[in-house]
N, C-alpha and C. Protein backbone atom coordinates (compact mmCIF):
# COMPACT_ATOMS: atom_id res chain seq x y z
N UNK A 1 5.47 27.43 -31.73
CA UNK A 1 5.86 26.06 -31.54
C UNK A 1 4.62 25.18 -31.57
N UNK A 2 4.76 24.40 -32.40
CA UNK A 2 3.44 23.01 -32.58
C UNK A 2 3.58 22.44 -31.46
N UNK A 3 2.21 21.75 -31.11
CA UNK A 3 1.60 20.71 -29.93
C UNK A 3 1.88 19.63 -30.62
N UNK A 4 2.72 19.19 -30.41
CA UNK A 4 3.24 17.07 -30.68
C UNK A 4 1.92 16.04 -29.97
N UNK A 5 2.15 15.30 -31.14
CA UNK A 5 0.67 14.45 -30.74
C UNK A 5 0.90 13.42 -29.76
N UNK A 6 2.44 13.51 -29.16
CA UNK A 6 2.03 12.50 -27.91
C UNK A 6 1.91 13.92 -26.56
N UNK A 7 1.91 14.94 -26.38
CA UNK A 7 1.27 15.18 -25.71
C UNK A 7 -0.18 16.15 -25.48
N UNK A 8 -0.84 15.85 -26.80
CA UNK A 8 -2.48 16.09 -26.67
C UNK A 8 -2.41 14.19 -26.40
N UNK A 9 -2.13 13.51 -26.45
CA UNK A 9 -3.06 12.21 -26.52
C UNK A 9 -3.08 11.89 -24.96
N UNK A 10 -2.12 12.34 -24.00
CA UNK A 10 -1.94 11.91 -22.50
C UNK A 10 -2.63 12.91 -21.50
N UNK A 11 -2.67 12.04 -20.62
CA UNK A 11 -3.65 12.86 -19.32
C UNK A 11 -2.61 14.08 -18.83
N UNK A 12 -2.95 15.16 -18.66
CA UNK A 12 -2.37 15.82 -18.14
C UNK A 12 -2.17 15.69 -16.59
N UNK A 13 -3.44 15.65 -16.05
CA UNK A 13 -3.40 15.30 -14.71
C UNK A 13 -3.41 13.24 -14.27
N UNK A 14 -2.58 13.14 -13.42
CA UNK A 14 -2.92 11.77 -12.92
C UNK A 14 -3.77 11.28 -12.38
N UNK A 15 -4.67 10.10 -13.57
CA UNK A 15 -5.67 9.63 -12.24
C UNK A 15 -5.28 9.24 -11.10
N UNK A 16 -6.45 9.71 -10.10
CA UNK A 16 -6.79 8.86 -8.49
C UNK A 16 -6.59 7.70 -8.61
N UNK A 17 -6.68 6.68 -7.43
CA UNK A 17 -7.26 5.85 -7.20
C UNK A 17 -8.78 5.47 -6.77
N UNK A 18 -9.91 4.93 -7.06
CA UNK A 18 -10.84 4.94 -6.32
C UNK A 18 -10.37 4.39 -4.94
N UNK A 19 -11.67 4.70 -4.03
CA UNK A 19 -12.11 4.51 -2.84
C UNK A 19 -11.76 2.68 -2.47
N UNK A 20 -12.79 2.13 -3.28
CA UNK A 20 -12.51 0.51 -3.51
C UNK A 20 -11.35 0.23 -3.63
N UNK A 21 -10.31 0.44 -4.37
CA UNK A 21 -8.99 0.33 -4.60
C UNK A 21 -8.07 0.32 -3.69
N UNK A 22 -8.26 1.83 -3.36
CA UNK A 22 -7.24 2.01 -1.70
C UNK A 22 -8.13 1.14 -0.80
N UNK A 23 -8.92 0.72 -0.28
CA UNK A 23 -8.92 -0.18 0.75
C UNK A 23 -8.84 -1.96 0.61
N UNK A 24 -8.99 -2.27 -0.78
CA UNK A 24 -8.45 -3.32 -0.95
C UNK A 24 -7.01 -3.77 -0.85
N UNK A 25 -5.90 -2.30 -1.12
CA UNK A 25 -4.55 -2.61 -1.25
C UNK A 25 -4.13 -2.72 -0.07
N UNK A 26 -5.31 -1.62 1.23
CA UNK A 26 -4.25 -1.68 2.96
C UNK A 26 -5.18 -2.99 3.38
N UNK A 27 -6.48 -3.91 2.84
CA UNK A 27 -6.30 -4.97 3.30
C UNK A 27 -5.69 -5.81 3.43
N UNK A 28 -5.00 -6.23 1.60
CA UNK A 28 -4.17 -6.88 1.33
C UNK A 28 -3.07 -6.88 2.20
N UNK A 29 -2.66 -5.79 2.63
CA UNK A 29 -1.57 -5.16 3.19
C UNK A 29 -1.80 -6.04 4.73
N UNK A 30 -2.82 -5.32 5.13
CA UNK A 30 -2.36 -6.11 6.52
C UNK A 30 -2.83 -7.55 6.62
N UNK A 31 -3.29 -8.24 5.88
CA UNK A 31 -3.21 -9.60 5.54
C UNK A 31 -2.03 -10.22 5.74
N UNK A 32 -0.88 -9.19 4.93
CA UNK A 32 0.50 -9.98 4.84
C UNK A 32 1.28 -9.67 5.95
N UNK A 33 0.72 -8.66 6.74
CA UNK A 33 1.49 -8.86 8.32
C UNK A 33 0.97 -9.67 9.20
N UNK A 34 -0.15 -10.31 9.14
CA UNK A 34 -0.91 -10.99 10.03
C UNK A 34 -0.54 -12.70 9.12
N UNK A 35 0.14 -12.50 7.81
CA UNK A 35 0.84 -14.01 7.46
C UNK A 35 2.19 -14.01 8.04
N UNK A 36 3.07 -13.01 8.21
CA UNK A 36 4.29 -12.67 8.64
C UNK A 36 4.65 -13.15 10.35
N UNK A 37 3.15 -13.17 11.03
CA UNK A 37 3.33 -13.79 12.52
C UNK A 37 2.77 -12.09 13.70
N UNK A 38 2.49 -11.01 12.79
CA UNK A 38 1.72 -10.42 13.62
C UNK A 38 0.78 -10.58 14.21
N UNK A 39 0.03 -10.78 15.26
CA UNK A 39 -1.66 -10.62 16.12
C UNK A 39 -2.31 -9.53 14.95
N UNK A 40 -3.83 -9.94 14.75
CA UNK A 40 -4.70 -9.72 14.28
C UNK A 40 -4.66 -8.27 14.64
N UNK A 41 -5.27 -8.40 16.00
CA UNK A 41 -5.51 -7.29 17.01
C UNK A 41 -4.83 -6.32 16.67
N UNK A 42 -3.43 -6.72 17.03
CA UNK A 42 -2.05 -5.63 16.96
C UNK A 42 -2.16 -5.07 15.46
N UNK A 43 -2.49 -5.41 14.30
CA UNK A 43 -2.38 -5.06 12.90
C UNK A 43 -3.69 -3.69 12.95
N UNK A 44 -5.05 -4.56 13.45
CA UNK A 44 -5.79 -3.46 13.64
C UNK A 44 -5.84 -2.07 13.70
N UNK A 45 -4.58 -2.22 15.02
CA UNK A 45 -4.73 -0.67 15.74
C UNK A 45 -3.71 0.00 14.66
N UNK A 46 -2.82 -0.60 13.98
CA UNK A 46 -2.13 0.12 13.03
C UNK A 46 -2.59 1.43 12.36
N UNK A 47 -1.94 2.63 12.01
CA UNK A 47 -2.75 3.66 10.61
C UNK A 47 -1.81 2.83 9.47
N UNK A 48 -2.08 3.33 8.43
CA UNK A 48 -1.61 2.49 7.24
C UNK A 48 -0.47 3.19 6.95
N UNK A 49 0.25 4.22 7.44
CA UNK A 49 1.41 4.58 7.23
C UNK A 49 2.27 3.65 8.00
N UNK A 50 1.82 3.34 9.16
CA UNK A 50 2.60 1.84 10.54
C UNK A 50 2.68 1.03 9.42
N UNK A 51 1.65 0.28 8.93
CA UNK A 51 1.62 -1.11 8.18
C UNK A 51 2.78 -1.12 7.22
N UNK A 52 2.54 0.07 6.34
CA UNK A 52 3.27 0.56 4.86
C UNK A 52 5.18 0.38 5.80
N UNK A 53 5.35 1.05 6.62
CA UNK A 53 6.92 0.82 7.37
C UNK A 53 7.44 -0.33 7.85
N UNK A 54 6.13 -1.52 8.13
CA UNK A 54 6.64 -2.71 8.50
C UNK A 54 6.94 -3.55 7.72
N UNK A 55 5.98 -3.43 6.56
CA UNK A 55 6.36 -3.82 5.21
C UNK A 55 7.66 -4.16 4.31
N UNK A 56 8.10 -2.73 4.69
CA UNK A 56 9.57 -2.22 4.17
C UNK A 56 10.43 -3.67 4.20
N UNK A 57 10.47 -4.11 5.58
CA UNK A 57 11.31 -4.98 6.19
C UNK A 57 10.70 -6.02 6.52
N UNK A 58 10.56 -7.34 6.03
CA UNK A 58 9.47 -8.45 6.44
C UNK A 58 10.48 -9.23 6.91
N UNK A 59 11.45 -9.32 7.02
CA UNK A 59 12.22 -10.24 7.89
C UNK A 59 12.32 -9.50 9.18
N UNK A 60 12.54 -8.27 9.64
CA UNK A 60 12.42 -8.33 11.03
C UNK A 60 11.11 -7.78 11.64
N UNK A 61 9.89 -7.94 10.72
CA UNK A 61 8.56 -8.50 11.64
C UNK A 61 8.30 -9.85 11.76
N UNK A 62 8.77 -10.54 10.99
CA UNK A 62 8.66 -11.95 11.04
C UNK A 62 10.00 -12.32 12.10
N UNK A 63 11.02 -11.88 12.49
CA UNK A 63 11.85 -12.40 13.44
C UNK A 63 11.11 -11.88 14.86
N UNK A 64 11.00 -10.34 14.58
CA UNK A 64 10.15 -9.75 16.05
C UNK A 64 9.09 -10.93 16.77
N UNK A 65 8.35 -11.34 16.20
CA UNK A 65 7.40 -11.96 16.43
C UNK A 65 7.13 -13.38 16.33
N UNK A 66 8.55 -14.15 16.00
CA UNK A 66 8.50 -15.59 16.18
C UNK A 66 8.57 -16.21 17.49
């Protein structure tokens, strides 16, 4: 069986993300909970799996916290 030329032309494996990348996206990230009406503070202590779940739902962090 022949190798088809769309798959020699594609990555086999998926690039990463760099380093720079992922921490620009969980800044961004908690930027938009701290526009939503979260405390600074409180976003802080977050891990980025917390942030990534509050996300989900921006109307009831923004109601939680009005």
């Amino acid at each position: 069986m022949r190798k088809r030329r769309k798959t020699q032309k594609t990555n086999m494996t998926r690039p990463r993300k760099s380093g720079a990348a992922r921490n620009r996206r969980r800044l961004e990230q908690r930027r938009r909970l701290v526009a939503l009406g979260m405390d600074e503070a409180e976003v802080n202590q977050l891990t980025s799996r917390e942030v990534l779940t509050l996300l989900k739902h921006p109307k009831k962090v923004e109601a939680a916290n009005s």
